[in-house]
PDB file of N, CA and C in Angstrom:
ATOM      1  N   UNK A   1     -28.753  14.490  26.092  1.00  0.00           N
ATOM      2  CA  UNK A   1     -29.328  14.030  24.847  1.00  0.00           C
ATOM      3  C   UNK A   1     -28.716  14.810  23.684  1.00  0.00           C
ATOM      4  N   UNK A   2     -28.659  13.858  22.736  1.00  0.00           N
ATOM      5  CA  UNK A   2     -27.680  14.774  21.387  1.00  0.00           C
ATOM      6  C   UNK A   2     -28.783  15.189  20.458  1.00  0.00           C
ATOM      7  N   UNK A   3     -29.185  16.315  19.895  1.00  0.00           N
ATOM      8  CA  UNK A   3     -29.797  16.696  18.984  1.00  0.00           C
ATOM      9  C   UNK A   3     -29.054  17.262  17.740  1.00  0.00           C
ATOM     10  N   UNK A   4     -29.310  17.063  16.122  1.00  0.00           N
ATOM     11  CA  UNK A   4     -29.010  17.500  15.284  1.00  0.00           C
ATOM     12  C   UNK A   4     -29.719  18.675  14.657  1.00  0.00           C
ATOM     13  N   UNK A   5     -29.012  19.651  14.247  1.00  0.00           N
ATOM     14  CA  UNK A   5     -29.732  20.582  13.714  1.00  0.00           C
ATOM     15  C   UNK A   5     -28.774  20.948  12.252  1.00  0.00           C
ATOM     16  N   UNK A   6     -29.205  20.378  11.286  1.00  0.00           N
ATOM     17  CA  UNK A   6     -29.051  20.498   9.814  1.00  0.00           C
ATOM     18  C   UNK A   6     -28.804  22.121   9.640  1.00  0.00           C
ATOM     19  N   UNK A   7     -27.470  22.287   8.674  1.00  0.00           N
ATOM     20  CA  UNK A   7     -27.111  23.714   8.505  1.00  0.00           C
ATOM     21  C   UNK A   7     -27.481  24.333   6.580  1.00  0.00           C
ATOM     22  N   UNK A   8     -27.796  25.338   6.862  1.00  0.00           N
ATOM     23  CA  UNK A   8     -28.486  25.661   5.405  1.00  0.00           C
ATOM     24  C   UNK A   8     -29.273  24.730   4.919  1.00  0.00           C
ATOM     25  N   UNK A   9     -28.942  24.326   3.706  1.00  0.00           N
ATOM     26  CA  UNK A   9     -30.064  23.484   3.074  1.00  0.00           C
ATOM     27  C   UNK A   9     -30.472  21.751   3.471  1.00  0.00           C
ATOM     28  N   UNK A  10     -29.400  21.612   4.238  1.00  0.00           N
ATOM     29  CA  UNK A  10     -29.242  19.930   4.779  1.00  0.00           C
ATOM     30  C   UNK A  10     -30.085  19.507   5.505  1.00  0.00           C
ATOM     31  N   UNK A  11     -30.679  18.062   5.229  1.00  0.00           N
ATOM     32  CA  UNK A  11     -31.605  17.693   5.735  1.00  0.00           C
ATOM     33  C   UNK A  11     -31.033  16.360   6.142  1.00  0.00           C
ATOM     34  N   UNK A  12     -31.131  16.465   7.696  1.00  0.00           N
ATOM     35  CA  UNK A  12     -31.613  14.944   8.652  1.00  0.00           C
ATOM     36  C   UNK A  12     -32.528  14.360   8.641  1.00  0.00           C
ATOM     37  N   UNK A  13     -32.593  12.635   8.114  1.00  0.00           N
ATOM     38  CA  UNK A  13     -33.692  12.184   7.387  1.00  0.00           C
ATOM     39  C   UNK A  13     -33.650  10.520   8.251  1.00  0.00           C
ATOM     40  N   UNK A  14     -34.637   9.608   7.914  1.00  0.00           N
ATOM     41  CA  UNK A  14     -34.826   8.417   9.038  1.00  0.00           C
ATOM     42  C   UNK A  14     -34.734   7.520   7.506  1.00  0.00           C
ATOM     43  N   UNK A  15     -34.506   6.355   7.389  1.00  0.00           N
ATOM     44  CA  UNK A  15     -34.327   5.381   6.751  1.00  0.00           C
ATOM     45  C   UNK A  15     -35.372   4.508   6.845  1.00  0.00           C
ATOM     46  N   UNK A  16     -36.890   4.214   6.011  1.00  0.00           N
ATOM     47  CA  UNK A  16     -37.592   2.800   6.684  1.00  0.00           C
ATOM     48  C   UNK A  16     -36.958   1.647   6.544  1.00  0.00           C
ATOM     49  N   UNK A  17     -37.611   0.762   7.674  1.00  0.00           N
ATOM     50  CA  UNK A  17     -37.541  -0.632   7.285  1.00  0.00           C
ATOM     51  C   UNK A  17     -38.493  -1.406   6.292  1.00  0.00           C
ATOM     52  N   UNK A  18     -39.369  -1.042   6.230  1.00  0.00           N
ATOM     53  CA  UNK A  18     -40.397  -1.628   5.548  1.00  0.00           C
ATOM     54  C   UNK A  18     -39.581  -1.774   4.149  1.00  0.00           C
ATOM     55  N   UNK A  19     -40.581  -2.545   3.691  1.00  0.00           N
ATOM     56  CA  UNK A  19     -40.271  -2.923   1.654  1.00  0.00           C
ATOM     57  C   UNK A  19     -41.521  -2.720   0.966  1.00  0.00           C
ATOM     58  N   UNK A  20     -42.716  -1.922   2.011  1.00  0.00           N
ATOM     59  CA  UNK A  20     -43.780  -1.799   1.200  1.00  0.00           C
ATOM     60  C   UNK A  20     -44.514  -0.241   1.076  1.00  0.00           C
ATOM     61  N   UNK A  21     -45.034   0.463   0.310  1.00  0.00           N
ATOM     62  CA  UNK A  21     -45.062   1.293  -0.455  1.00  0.00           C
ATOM     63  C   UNK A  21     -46.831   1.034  -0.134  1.00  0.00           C
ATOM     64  N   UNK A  22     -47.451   0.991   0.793  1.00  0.00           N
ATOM     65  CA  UNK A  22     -49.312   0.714   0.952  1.00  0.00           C
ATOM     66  C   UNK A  22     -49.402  -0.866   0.932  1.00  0.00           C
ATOM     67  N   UNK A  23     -49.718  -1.249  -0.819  1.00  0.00           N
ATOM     68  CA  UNK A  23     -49.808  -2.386  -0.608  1.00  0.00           C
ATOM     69  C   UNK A  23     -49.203  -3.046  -1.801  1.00  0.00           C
ATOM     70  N   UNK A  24     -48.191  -2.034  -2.333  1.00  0.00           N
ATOM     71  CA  UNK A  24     -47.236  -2.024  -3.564  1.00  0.00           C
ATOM     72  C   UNK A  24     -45.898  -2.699  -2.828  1.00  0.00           C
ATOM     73  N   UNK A  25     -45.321  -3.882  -3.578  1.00  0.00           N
ATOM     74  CA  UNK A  25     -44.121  -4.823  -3.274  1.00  0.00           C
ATOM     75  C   UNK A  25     -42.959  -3.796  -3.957  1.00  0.00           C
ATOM     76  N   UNK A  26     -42.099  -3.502  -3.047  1.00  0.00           N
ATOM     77  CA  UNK A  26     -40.728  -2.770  -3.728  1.00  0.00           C
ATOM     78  C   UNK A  26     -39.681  -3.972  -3.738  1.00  0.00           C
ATOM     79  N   UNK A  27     -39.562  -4.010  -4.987  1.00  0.00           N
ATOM     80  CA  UNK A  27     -38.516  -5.286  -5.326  1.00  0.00           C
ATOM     81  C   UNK A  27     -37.157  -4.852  -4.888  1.00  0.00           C
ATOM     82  N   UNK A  28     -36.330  -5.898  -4.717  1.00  0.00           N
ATOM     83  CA  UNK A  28     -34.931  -5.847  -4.388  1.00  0.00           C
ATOM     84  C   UNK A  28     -33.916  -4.616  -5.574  1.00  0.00           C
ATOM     85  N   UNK A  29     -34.253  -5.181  -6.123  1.00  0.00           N
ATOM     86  CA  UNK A  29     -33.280  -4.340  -7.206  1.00  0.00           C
ATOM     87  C   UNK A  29     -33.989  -2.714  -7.529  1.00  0.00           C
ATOM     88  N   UNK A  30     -35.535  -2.339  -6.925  1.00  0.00           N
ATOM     89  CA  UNK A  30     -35.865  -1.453  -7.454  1.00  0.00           C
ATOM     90  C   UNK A  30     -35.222  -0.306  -5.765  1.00  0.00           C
ATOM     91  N   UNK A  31     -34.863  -1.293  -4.517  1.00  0.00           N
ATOM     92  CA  UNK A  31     -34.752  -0.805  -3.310  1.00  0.00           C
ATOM     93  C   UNK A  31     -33.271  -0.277  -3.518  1.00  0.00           C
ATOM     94  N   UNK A  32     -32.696  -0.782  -4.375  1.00  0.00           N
ATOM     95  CA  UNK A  32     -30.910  -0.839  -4.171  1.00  0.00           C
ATOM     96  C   UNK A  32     -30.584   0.745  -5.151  1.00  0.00           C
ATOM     97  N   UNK A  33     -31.207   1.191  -6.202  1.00  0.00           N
ATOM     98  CA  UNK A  33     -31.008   2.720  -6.573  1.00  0.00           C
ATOM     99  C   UNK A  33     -31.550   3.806  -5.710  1.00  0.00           C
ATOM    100  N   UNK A  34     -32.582   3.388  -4.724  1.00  0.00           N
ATOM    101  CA  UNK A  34     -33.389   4.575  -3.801  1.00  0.00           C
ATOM    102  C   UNK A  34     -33.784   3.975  -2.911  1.00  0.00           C
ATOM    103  N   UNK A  35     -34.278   5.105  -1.488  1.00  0.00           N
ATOM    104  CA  UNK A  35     -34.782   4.861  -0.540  1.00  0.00           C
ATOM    105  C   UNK A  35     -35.780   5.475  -0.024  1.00  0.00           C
ATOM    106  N   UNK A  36     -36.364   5.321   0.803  1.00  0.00           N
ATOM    107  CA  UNK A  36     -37.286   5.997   1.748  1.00  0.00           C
ATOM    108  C   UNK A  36     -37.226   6.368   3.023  1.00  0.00           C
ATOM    109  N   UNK A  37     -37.542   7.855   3.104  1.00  0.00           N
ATOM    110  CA  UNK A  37     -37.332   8.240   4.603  1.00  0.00           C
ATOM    111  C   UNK A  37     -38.255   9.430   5.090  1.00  0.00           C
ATOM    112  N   UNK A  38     -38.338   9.593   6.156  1.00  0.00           N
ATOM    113  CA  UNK A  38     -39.228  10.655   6.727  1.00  0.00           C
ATOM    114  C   UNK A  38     -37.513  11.509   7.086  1.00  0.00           C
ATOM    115  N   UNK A  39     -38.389  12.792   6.619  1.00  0.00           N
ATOM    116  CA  UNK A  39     -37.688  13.786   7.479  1.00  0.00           C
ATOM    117  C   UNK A  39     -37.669  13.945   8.752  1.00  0.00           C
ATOM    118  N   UNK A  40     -36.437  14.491   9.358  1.00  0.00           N
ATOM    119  CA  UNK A  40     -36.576  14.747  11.248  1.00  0.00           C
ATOM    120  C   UNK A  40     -36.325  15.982  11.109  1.00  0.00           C
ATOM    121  N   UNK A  41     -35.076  16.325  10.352  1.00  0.00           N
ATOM    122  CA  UNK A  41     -34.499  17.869  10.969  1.00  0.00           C
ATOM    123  C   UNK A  41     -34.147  18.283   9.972  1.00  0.00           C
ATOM    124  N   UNK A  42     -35.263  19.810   9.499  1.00  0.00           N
ATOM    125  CA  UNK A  42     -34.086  20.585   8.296  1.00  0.00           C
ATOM    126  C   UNK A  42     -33.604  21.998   8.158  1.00  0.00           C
ATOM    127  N   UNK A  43     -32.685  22.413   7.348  1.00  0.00           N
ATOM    128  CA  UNK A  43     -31.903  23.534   7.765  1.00  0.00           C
ATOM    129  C   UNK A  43     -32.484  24.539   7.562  1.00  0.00           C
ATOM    130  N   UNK A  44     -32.238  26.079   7.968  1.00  0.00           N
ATOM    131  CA  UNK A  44     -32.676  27.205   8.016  1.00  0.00           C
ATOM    132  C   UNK A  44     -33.352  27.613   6.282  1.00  0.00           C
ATOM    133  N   UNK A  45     -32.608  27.048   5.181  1.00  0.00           N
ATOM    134  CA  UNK A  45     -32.601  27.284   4.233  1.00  0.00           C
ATOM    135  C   UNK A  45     -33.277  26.295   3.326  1.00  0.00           C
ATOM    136  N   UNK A  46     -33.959  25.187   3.759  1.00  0.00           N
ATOM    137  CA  UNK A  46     -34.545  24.419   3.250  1.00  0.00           C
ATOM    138  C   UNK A  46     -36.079  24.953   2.591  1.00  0.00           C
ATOM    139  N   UNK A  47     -36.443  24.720   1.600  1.00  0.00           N
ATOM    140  CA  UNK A  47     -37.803  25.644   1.031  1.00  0.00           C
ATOM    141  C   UNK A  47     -38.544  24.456   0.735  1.00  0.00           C
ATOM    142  N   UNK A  48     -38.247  23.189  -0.215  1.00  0.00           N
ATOM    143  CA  UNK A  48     -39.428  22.321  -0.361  1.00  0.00           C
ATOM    144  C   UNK A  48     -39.767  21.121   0.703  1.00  0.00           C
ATOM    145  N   UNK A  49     -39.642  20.942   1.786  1.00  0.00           N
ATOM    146  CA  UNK A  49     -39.963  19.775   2.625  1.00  0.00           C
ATOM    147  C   UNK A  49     -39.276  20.427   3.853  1.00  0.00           C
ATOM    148  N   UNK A  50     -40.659  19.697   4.618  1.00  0.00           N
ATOM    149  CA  UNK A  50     -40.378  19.609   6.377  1.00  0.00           C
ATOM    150  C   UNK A  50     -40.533  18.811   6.911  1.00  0.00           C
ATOM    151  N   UNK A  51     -40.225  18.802   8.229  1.00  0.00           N
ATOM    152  CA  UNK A  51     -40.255  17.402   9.279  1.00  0.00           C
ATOM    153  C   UNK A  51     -41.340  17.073   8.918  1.00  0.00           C
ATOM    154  N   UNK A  52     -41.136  15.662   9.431  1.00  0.00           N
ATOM    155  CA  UNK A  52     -42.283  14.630   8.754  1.00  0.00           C
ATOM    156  C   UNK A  52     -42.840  14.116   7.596  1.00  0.00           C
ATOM    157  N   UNK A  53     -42.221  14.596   6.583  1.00  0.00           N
ATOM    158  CA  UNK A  53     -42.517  14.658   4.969  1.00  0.00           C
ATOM    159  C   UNK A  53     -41.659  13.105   4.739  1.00  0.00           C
ATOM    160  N   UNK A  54     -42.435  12.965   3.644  1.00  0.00           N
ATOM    161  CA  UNK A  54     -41.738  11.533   3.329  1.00  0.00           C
ATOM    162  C   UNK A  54     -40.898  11.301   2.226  1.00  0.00           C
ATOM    163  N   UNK A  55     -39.724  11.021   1.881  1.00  0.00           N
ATOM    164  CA  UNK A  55     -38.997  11.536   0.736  1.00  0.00           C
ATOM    165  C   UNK A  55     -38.363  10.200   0.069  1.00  0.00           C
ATOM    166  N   UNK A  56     -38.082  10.388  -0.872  1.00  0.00           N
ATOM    167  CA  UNK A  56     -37.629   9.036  -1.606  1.00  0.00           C
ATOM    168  C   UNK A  56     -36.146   9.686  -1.908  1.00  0.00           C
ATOM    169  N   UNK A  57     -34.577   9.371  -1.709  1.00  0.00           N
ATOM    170  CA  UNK A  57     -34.006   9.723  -1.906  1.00  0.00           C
ATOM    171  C   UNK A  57     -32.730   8.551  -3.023  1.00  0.00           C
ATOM    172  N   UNK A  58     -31.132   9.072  -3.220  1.00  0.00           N
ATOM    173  CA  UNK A  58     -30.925   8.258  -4.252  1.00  0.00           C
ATOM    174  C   UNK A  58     -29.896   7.438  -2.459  1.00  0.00           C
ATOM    175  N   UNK A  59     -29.775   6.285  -3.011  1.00  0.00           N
ATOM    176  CA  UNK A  59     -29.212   5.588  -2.290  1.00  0.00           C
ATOM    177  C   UNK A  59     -27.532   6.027  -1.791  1.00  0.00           C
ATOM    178  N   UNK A  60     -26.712   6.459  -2.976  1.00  0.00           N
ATOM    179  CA  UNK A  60     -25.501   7.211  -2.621  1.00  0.00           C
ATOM    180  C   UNK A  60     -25.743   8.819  -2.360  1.00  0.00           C
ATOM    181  N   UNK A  61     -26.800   9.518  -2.249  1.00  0.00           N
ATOM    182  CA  UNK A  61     -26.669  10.797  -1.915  1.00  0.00           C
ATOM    183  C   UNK A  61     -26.873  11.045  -0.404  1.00  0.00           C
ATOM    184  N   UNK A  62     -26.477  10.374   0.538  1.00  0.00           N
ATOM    185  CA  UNK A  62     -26.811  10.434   1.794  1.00  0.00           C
ATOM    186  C   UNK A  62     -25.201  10.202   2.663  1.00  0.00           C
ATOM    187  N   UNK A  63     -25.216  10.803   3.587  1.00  0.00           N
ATOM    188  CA  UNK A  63     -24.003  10.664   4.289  1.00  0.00           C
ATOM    189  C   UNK A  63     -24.887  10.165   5.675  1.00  0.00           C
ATOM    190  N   UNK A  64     -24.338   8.903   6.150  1.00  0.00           N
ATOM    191  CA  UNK A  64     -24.882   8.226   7.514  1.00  0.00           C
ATOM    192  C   UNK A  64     -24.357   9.187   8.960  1.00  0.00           C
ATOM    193  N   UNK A  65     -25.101   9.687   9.597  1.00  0.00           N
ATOM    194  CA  UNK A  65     -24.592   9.853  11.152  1.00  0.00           C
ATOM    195  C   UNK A  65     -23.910   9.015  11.604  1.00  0.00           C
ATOM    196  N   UNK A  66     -22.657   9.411  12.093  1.00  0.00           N
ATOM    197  CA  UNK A  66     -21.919   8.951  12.787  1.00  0.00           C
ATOM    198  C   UNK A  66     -21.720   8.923  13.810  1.00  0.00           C
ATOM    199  N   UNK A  67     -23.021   9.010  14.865  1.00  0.00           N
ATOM    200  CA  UNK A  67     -23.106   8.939  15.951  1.00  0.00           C
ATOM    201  C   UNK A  67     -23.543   7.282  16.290  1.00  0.00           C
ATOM    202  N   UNK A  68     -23.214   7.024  17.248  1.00  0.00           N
ATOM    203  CA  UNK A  68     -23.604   5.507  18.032  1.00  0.00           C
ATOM    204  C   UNK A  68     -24.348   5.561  18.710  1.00  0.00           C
ATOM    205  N   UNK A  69     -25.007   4.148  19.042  1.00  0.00           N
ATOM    206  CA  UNK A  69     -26.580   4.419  19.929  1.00  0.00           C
ATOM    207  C   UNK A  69     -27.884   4.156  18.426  1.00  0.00           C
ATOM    208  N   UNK A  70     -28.846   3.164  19.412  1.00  0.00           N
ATOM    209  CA  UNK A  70     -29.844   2.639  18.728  1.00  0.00           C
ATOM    210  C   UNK A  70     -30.654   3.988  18.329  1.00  0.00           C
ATOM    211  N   UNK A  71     -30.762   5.096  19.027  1.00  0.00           N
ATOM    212  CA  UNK A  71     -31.770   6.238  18.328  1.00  0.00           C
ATOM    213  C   UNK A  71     -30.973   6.434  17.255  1.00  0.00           C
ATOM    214  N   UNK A  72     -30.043   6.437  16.556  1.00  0.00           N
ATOM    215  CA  UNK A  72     -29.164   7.055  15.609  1.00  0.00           C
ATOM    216  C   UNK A  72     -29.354   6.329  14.397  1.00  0.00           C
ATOM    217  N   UNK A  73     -29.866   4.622  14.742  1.00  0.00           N
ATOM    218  CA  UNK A  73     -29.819   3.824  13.718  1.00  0.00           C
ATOM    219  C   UNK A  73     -30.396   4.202  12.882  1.00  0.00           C
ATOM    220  N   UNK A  74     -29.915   4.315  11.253  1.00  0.00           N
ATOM    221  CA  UNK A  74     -30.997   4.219  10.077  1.00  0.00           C
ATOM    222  C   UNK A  74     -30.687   5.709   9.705  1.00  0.00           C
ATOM    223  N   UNK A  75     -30.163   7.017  10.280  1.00  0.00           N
ATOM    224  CA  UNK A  75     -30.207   8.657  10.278  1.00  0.00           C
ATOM    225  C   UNK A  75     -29.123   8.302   9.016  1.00  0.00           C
ATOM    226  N   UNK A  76     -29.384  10.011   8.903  1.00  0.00           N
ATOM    227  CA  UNK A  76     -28.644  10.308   7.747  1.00  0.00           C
ATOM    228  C   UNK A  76     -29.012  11.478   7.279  1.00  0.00           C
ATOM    229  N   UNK A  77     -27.630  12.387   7.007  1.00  0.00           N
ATOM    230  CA  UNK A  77     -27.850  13.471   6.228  1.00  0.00           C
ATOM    231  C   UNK A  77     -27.757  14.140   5.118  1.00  0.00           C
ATOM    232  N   UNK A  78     -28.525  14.590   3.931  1.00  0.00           N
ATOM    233  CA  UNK A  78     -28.047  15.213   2.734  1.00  0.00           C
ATOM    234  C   UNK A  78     -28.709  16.439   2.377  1.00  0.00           C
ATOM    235  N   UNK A  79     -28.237  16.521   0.856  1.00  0.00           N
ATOM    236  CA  UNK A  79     -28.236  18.138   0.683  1.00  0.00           C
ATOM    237  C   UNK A  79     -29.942  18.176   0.070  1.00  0.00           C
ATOM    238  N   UNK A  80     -31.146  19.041   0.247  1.00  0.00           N
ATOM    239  CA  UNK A  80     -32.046  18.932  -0.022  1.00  0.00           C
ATOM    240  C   UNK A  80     -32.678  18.883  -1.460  1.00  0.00           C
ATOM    241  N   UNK A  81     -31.437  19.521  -2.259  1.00  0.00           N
ATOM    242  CA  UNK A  81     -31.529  19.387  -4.114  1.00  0.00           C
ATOM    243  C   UNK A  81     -31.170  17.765  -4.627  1.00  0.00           C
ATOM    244  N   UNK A  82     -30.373  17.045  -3.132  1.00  0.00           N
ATOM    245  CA  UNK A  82     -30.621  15.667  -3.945  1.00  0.00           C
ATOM    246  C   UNK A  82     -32.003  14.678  -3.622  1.00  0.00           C
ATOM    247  N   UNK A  83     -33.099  14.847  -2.892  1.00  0.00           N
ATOM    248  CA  UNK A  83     -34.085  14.345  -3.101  1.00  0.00           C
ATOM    249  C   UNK A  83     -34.627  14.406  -4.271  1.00  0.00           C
ATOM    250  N   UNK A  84     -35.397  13.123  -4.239  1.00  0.00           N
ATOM    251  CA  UNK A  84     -35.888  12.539  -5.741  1.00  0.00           C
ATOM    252  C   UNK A  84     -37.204  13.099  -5.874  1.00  0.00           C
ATOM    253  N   UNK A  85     -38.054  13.005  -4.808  1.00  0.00           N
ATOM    254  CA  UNK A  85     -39.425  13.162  -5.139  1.00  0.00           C
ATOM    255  C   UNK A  85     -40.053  13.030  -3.064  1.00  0.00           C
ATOM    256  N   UNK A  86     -40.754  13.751  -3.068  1.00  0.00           N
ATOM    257  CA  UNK A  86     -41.569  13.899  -1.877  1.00  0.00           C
ATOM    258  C   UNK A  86     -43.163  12.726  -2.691  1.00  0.00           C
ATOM    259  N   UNK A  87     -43.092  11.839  -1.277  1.00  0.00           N
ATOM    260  CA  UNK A  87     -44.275  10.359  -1.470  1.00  0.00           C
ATOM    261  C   UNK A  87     -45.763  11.236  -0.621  1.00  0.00           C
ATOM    262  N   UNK A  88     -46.932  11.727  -1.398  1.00  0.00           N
ATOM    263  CA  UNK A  88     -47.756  11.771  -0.822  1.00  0.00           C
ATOM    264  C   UNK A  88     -49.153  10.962  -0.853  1.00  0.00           C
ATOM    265  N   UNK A  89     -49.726  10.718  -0.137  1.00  0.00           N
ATOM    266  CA  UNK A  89     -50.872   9.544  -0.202  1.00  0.00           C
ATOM    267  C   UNK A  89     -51.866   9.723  -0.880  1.00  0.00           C
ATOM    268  N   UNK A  90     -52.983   8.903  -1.442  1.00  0.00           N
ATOM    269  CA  UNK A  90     -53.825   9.218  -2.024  1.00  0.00           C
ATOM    270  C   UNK A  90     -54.733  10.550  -1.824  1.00  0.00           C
ATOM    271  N   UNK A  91     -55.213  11.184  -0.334  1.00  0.00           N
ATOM    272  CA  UNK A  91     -55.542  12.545  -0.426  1.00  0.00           C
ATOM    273  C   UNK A  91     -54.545  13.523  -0.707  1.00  0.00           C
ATOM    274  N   UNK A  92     -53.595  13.507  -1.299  1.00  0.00           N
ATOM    275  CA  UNK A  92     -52.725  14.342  -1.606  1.00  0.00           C
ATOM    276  C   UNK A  92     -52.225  15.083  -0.592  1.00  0.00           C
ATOM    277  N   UNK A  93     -52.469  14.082   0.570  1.00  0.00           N
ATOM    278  CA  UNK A  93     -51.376  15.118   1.675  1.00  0.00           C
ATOM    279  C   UNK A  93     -49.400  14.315   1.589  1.00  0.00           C
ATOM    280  N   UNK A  94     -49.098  14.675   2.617  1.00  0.00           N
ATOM    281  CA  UNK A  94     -47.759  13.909   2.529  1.00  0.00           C
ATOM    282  C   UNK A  94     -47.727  12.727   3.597  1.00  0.00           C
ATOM    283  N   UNK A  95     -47.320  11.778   2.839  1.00  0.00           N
ATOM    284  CA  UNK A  95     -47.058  10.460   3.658  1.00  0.00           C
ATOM    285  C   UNK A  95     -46.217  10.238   4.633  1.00  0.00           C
ATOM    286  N   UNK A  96     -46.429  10.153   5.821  1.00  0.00           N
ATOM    287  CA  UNK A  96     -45.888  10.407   6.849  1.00  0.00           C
ATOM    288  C   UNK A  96     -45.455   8.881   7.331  1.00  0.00           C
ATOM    289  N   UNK A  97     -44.265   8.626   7.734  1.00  0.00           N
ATOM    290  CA  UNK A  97     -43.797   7.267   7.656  1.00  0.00           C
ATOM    291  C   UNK A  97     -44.095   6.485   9.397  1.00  0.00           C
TER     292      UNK A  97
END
C-alpha cells in the first residue's frame, strides 16, 4: 500500500464531488476559481489545519498526485499558505467532508 506523507508545510488534500455547501447551490462559475477538500495528510510544519479539516482552496494552487489507482482519484498536494479559508459548520467546529 502507498502512503503519502507531506514534507514541511505541504498538505495532501481530497477533492469533493458534491456542488453543495449544506443546502447552499455552488454555481458553476463560483466552482471554477475554488474548491473543496478535506485534508488527509499534513507536514511536520503545518500550524493551521489537520487531517480532516475542511478547506476551500484556489483551483490552480494544487498540484494533482500522480499516482494511478481509484484511491488516488481527486488527491492533491499544496503548500498550506495557499489555502483560502478552513469551512466550519454552524457549531463552530470544522466541517468534516
Amino acid at each position: 500500500m502507498i502512503t503519502l506523507e507531506p514534507m514541511g508545510s505541504r498538505i495532501v488534500a481530497k477533492q469533493f464531488d458534491d456542488d453543495k455547501e449544506g443546502s447552499i447551490y455552488i454555481p458553476e462559475h463560483a466552482k471554477r476559481g475554488s474548491l473543496r477538500a478535506t485534508v488527509i495528510a499534513t507536514g511536520q510544519d503545518c500550524v493551521w489545519v489537520k487531517e480532516g479539516d475542511t478547506i476551500l482552496v484556489g483551483r490552480y494552487a494544487k498540484f494533482d498526485v500522480p499516482l494511478r489507482g481509484e484511491e488516488w482519484r481527486d488527491h492533491f498536494i499544496l503548500n498550506e499558505e495557499d489555502i483560502l479559508t478552513k469551512i466550519h459548520n454552524k457549531e463552530g467546529e470544522y466541517e468534516n467532508g
